[in-house]
PDB file of N, CA and C in Angstrom:
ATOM      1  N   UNK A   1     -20.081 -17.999 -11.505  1.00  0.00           N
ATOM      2  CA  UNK A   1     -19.190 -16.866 -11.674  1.00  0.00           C
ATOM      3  C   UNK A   1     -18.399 -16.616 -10.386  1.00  0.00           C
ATOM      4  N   UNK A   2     -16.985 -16.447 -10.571  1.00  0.00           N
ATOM      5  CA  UNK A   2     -16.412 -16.112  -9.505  1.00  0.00           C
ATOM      6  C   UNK A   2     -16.707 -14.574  -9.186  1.00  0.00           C
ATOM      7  N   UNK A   3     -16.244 -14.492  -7.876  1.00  0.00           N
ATOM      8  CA  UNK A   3     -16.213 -13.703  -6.884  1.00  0.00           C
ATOM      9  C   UNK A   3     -14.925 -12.597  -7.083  1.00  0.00           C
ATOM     10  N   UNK A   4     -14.841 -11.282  -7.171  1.00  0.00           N
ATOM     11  CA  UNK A   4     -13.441 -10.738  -7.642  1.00  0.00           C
ATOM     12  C   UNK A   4     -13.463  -9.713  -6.144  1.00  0.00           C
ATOM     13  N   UNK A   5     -12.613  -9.979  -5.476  1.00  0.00           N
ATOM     14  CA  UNK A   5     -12.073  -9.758  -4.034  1.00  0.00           C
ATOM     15  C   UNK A   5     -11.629  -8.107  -4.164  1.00  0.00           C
ATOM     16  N   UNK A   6     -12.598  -7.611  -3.479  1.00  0.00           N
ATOM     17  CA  UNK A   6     -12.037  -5.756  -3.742  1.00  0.00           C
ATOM     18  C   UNK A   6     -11.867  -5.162  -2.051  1.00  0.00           C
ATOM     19  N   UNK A   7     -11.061  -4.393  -2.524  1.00  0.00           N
ATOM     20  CA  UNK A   7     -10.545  -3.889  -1.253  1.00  0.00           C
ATOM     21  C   UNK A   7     -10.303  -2.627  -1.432  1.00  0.00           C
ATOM     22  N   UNK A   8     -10.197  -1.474  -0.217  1.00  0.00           N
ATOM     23  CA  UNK A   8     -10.057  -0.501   0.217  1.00  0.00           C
ATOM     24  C   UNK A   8      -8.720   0.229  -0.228  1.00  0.00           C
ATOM     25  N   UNK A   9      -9.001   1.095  -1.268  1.00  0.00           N
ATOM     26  CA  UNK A   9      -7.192   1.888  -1.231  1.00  0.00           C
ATOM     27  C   UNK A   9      -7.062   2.872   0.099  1.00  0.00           C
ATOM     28  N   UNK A  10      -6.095   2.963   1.188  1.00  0.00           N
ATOM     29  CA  UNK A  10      -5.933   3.692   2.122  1.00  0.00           C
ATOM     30  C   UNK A  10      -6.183   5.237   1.914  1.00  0.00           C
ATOM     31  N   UNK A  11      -5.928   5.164   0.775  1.00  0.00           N
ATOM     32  CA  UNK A  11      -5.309   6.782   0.028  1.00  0.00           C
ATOM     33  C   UNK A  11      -7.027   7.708  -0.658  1.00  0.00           C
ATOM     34  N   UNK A  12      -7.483   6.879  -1.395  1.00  0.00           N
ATOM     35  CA  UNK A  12      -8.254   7.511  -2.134  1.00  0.00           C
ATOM     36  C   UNK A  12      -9.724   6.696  -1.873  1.00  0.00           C
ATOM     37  N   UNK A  13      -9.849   5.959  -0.682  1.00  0.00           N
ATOM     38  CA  UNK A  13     -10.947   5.403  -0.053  1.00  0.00           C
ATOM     39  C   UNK A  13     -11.549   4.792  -1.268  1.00  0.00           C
ATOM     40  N   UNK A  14     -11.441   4.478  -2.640  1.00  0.00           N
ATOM     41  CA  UNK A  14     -12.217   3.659  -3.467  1.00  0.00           C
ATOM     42  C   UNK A  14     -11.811   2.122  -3.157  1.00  0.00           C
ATOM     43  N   UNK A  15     -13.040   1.088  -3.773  1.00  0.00           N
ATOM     44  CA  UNK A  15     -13.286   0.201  -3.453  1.00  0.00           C
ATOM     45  C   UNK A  15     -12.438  -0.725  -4.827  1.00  0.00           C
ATOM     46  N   UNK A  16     -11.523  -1.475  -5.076  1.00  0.00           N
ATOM     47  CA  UNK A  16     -11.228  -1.864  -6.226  1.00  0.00           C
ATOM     48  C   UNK A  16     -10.703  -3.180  -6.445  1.00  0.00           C
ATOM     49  N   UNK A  17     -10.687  -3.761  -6.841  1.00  0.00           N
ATOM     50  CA  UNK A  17     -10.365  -5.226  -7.101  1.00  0.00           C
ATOM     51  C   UNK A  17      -8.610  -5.160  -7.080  1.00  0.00           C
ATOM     52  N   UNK A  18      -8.996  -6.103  -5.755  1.00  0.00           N
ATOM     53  CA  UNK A  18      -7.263  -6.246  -5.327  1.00  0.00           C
ATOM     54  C   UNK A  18      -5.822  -6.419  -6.414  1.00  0.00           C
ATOM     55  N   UNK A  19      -6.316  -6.923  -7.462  1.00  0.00           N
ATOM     56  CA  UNK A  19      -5.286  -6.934  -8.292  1.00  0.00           C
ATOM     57  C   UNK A  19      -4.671  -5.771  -8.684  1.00  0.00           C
ATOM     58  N   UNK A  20      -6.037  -4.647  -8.920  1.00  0.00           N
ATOM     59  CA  UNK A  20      -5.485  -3.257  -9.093  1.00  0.00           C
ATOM     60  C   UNK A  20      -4.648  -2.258  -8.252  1.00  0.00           C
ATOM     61  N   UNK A  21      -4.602  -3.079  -6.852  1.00  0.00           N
ATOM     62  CA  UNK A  21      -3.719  -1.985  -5.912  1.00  0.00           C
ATOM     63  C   UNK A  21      -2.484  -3.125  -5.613  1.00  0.00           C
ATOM     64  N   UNK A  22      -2.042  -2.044  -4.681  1.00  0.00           N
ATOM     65  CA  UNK A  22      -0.487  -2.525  -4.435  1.00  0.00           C
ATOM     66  C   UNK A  22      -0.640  -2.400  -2.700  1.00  0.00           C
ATOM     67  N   UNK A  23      -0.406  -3.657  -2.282  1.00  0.00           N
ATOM     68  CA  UNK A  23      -0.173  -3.788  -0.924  1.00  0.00           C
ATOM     69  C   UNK A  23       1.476  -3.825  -0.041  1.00  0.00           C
ATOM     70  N   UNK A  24       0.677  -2.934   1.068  1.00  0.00           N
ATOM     71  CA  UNK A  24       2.125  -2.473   1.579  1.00  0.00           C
ATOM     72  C   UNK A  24       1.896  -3.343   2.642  1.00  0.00           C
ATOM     73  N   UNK A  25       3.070  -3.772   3.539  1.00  0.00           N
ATOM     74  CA  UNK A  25       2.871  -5.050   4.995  1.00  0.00           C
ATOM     75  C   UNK A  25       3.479  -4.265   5.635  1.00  0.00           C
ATOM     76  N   UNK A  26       3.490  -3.508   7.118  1.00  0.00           N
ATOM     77  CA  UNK A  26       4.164  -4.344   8.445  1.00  0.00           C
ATOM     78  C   UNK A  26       4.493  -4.976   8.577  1.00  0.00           C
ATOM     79  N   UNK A  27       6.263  -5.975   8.742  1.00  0.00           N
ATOM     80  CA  UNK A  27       6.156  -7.604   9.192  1.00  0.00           C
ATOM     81  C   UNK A  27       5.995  -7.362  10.674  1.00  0.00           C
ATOM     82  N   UNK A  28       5.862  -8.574  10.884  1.00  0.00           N
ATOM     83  CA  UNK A  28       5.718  -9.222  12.502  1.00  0.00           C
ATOM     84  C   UNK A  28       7.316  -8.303  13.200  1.00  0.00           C
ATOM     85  N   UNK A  29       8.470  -8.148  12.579  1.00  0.00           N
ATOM     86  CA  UNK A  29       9.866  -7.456  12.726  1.00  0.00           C
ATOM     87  C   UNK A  29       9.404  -6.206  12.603  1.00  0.00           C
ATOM     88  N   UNK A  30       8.477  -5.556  12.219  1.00  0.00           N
ATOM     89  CA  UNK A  30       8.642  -4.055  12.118  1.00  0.00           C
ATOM     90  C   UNK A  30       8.749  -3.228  10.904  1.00  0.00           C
ATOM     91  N   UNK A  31       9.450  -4.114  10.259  1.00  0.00           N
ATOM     92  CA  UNK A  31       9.854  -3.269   8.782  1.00  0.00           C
ATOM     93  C   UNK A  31       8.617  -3.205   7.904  1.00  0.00           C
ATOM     94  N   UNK A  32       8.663  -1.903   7.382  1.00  0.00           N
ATOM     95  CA  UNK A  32       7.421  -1.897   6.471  1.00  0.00           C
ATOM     96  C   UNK A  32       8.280  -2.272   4.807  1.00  0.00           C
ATOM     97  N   UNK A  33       7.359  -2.980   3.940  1.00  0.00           N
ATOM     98  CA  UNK A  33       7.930  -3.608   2.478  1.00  0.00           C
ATOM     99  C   UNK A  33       6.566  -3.862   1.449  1.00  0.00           C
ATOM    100  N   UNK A  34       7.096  -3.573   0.199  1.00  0.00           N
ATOM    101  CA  UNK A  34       5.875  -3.817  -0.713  1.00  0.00           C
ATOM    102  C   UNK A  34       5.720  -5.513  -0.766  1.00  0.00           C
ATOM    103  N   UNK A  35       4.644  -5.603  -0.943  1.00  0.00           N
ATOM    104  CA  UNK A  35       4.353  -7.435  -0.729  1.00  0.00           C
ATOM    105  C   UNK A  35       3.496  -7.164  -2.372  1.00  0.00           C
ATOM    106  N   UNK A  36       4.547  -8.070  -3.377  1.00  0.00           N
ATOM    107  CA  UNK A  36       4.162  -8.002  -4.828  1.00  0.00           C
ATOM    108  C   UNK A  36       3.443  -9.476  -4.242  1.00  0.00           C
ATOM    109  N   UNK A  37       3.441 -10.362  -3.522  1.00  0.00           N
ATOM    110  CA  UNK A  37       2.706 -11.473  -3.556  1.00  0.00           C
ATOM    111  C   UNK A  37       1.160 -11.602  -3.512  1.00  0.00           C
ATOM    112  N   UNK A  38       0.954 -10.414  -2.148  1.00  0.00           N
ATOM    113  CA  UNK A  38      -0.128 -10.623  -2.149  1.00  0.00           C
ATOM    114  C   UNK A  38      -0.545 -11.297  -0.664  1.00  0.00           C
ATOM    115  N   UNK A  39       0.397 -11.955  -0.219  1.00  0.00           N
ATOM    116  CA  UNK A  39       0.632 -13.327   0.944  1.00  0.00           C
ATOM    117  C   UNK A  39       1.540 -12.899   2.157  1.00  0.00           C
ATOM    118  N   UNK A  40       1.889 -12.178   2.477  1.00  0.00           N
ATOM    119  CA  UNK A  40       3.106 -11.999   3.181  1.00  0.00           C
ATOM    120  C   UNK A  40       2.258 -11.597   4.434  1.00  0.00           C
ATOM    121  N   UNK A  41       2.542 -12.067   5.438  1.00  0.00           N
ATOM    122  CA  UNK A  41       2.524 -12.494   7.116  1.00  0.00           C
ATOM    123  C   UNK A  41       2.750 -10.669   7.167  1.00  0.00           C
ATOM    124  N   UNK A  42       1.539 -10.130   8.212  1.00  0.00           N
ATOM    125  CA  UNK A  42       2.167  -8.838   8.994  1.00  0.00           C
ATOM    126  C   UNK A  42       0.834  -7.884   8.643  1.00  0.00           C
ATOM    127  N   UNK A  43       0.841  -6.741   9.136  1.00  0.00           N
ATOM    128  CA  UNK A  43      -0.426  -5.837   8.811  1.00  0.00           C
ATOM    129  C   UNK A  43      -0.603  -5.201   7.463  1.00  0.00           C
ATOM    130  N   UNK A  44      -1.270  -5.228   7.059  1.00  0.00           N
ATOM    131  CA  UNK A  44      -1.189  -4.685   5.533  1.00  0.00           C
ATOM    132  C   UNK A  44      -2.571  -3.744   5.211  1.00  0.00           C
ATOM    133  N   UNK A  45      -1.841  -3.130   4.312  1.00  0.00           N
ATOM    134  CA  UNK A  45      -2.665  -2.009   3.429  1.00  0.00           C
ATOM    135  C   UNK A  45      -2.612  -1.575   2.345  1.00  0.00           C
ATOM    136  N   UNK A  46      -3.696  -1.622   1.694  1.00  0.00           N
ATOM    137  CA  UNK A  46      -3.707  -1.608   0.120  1.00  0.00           C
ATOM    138  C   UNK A  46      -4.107   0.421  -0.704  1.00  0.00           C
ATOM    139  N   UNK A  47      -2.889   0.355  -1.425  1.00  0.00           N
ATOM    140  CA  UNK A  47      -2.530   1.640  -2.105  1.00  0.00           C
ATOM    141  C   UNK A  47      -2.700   1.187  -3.828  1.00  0.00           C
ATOM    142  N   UNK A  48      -3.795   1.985  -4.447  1.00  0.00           N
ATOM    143  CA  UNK A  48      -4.104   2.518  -5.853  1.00  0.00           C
ATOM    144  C   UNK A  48      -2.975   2.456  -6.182  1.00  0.00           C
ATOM    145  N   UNK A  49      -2.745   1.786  -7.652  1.00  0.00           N
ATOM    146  CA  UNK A  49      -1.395   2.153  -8.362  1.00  0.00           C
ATOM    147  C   UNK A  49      -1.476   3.559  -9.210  1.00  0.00           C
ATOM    148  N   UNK A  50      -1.043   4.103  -8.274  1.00  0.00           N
ATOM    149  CA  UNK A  50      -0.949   5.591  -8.629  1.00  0.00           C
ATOM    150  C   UNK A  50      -0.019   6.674  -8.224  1.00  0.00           C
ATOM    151  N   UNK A  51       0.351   7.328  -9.109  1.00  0.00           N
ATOM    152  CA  UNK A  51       1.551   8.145  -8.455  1.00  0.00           C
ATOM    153  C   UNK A  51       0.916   9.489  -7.339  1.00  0.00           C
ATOM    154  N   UNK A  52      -0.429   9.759  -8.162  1.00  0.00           N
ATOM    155  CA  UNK A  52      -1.957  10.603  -7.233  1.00  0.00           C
ATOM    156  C   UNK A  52      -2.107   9.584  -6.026  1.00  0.00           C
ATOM    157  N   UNK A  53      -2.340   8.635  -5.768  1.00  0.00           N
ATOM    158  CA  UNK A  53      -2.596   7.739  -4.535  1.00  0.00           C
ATOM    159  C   UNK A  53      -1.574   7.884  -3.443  1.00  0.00           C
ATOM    160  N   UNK A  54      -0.531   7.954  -4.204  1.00  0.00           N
ATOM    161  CA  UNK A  54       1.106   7.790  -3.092  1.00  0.00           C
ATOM    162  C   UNK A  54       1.292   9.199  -2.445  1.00  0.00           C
ATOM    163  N   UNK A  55       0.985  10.429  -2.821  1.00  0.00           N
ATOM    164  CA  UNK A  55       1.192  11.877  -2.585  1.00  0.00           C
ATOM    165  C   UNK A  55      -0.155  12.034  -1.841  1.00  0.00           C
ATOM    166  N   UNK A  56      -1.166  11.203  -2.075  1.00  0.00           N
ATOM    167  CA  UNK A  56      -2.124  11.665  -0.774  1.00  0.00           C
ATOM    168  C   UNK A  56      -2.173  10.967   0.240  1.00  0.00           C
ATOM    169  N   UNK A  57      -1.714   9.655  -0.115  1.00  0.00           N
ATOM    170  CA  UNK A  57      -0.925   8.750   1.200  1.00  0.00           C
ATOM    171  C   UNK A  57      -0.365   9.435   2.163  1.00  0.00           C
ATOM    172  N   UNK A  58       0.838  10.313   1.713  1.00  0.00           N
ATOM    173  CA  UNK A  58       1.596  10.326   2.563  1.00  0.00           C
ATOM    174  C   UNK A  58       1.442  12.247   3.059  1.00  0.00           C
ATOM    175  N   UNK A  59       0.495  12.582   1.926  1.00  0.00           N
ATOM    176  CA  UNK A  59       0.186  14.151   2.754  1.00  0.00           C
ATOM    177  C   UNK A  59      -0.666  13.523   3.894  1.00  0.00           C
ATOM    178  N   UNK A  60      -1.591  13.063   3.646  1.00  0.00           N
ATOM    179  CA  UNK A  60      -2.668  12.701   4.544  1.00  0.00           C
ATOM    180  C   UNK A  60      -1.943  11.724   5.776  1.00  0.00           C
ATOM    181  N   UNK A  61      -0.864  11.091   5.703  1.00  0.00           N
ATOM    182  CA  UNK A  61      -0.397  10.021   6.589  1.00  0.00           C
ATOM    183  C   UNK A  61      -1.591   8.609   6.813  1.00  0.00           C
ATOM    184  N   UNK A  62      -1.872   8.641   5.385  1.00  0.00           N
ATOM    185  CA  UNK A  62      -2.759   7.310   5.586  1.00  0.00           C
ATOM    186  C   UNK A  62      -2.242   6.060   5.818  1.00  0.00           C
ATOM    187  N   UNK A  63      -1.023   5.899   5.260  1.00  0.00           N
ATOM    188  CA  UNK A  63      -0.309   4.798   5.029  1.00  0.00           C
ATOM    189  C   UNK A  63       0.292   4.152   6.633  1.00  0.00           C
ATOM    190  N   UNK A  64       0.869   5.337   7.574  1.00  0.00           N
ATOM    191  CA  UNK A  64       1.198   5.271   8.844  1.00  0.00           C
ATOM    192  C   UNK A  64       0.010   5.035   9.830  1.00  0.00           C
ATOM    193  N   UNK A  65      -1.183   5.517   9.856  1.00  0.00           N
ATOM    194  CA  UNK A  65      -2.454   5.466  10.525  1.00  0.00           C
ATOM    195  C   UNK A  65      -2.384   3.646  10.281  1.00  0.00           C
ATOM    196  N   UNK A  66      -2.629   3.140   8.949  1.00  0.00           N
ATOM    197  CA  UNK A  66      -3.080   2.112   8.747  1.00  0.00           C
ATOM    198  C   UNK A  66      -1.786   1.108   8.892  1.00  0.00           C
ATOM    199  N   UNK A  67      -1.023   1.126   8.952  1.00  0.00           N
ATOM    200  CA  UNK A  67      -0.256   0.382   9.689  1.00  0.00           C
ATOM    201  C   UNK A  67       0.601   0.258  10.578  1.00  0.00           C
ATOM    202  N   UNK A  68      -0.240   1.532  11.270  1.00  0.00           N
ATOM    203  CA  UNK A  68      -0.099   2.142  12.849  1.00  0.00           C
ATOM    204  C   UNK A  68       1.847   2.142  12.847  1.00  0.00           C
ATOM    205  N   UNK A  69       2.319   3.088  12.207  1.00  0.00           N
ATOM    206  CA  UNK A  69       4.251   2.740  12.004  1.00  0.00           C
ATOM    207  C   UNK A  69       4.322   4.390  11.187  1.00  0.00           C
ATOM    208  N   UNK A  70       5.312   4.596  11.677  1.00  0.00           N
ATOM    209  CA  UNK A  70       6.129   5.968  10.924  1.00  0.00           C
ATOM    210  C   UNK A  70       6.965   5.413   9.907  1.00  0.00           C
ATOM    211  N   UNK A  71       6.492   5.989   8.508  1.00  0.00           N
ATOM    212  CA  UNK A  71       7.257   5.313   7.496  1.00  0.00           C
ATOM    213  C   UNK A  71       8.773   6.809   7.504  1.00  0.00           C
ATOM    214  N   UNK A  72       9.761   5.203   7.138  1.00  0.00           N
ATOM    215  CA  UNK A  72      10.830   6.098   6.433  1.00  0.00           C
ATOM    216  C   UNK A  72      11.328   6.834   5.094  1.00  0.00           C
ATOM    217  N   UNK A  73      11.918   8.195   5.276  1.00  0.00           N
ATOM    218  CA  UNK A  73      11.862   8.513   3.931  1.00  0.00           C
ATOM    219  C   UNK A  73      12.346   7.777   2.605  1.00  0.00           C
ATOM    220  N   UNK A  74      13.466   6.797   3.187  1.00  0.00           N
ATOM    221  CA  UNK A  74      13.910   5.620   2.218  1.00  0.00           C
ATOM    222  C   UNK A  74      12.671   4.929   1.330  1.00  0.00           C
ATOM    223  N   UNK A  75      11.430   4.455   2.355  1.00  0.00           N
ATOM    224  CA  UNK A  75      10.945   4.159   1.760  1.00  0.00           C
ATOM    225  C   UNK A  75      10.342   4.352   0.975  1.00  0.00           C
ATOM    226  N   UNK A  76       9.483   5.788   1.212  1.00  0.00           N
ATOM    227  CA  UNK A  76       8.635   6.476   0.178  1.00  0.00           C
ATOM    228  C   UNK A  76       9.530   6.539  -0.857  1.00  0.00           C
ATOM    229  N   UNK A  77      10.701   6.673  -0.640  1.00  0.00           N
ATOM    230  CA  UNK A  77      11.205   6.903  -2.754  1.00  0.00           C
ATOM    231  C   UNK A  77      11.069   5.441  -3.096  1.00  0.00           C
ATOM    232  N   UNK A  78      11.442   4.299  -2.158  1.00  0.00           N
ATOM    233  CA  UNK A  78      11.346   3.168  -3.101  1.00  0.00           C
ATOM    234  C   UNK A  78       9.660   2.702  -3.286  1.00  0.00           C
ATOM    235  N   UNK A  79       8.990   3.117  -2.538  1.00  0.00           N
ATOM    236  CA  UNK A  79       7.689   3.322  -3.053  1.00  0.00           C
ATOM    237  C   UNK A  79       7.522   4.077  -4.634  1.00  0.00           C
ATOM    238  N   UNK A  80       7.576   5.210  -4.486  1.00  0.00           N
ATOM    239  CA  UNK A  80       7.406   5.882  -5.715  1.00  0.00           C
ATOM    240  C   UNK A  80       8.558   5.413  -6.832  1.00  0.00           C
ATOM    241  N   UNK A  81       9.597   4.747  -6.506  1.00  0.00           N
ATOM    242  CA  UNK A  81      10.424   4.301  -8.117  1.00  0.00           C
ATOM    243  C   UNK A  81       9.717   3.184  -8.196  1.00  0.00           C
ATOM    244  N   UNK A  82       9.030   2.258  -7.208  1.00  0.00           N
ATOM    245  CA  UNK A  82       8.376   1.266  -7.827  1.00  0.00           C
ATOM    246  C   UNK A  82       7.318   1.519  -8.875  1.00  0.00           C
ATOM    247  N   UNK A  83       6.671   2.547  -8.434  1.00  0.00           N
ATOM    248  CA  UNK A  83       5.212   2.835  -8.978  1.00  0.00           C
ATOM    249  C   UNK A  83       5.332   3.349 -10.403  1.00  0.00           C
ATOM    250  N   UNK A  84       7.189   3.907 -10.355  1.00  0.00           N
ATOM    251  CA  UNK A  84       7.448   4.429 -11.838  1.00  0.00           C
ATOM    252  C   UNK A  84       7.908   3.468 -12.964  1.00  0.00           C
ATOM    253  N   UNK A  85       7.764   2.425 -11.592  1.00  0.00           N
ATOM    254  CA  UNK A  85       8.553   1.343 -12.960  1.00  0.00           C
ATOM    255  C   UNK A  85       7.406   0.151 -13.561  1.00  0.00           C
ATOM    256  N   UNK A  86       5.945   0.290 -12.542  1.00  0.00           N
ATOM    257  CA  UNK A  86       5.244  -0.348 -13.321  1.00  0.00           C
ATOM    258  C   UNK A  86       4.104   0.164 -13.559  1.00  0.00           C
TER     259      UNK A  86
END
């Protein structure tokens, strides 16, 4: 039996099988970006697909702690239209 790889949501500290969250990167450049791969080079942190996960993300500033970066407000909306679109 395989092994199903679970990881830490930043937001809501549960433990969940990586497929179920959505990882955000740091690149090596600075810019923070959603990594739908999975693979992408840079610091990363994994967020619950949840629209509840994203609002305690960013009350709490979990998302910035964990990838030590001040997110922009640009991004949080394209965060949250992502999350509305899947």
């Amino acid at each position: 039996m395989k092994k199903i790889p679970l990881r830490k949501c930043v937001a809501t500290q549960e433990q969940l099988p990586k497929k179920e969250l959505l990882r955000i990167v740091r690149t090596p450049e600075g810019t923070v970006v959603i990594d739908t791969s999975g693979r992408m080079n840079g610091r990363g942190a994994y967020l619950k697909k949840s629209q509840e996960a994203i609002d305690i993300a960013i009350k709490r500033k979990a998302l910035e702690r964990a990838l030590e970066v001040t997110l922009d407000p640009s991004f949080i909306e394209q965060l949250r239209s992502y999350m509305n679109e899947s």
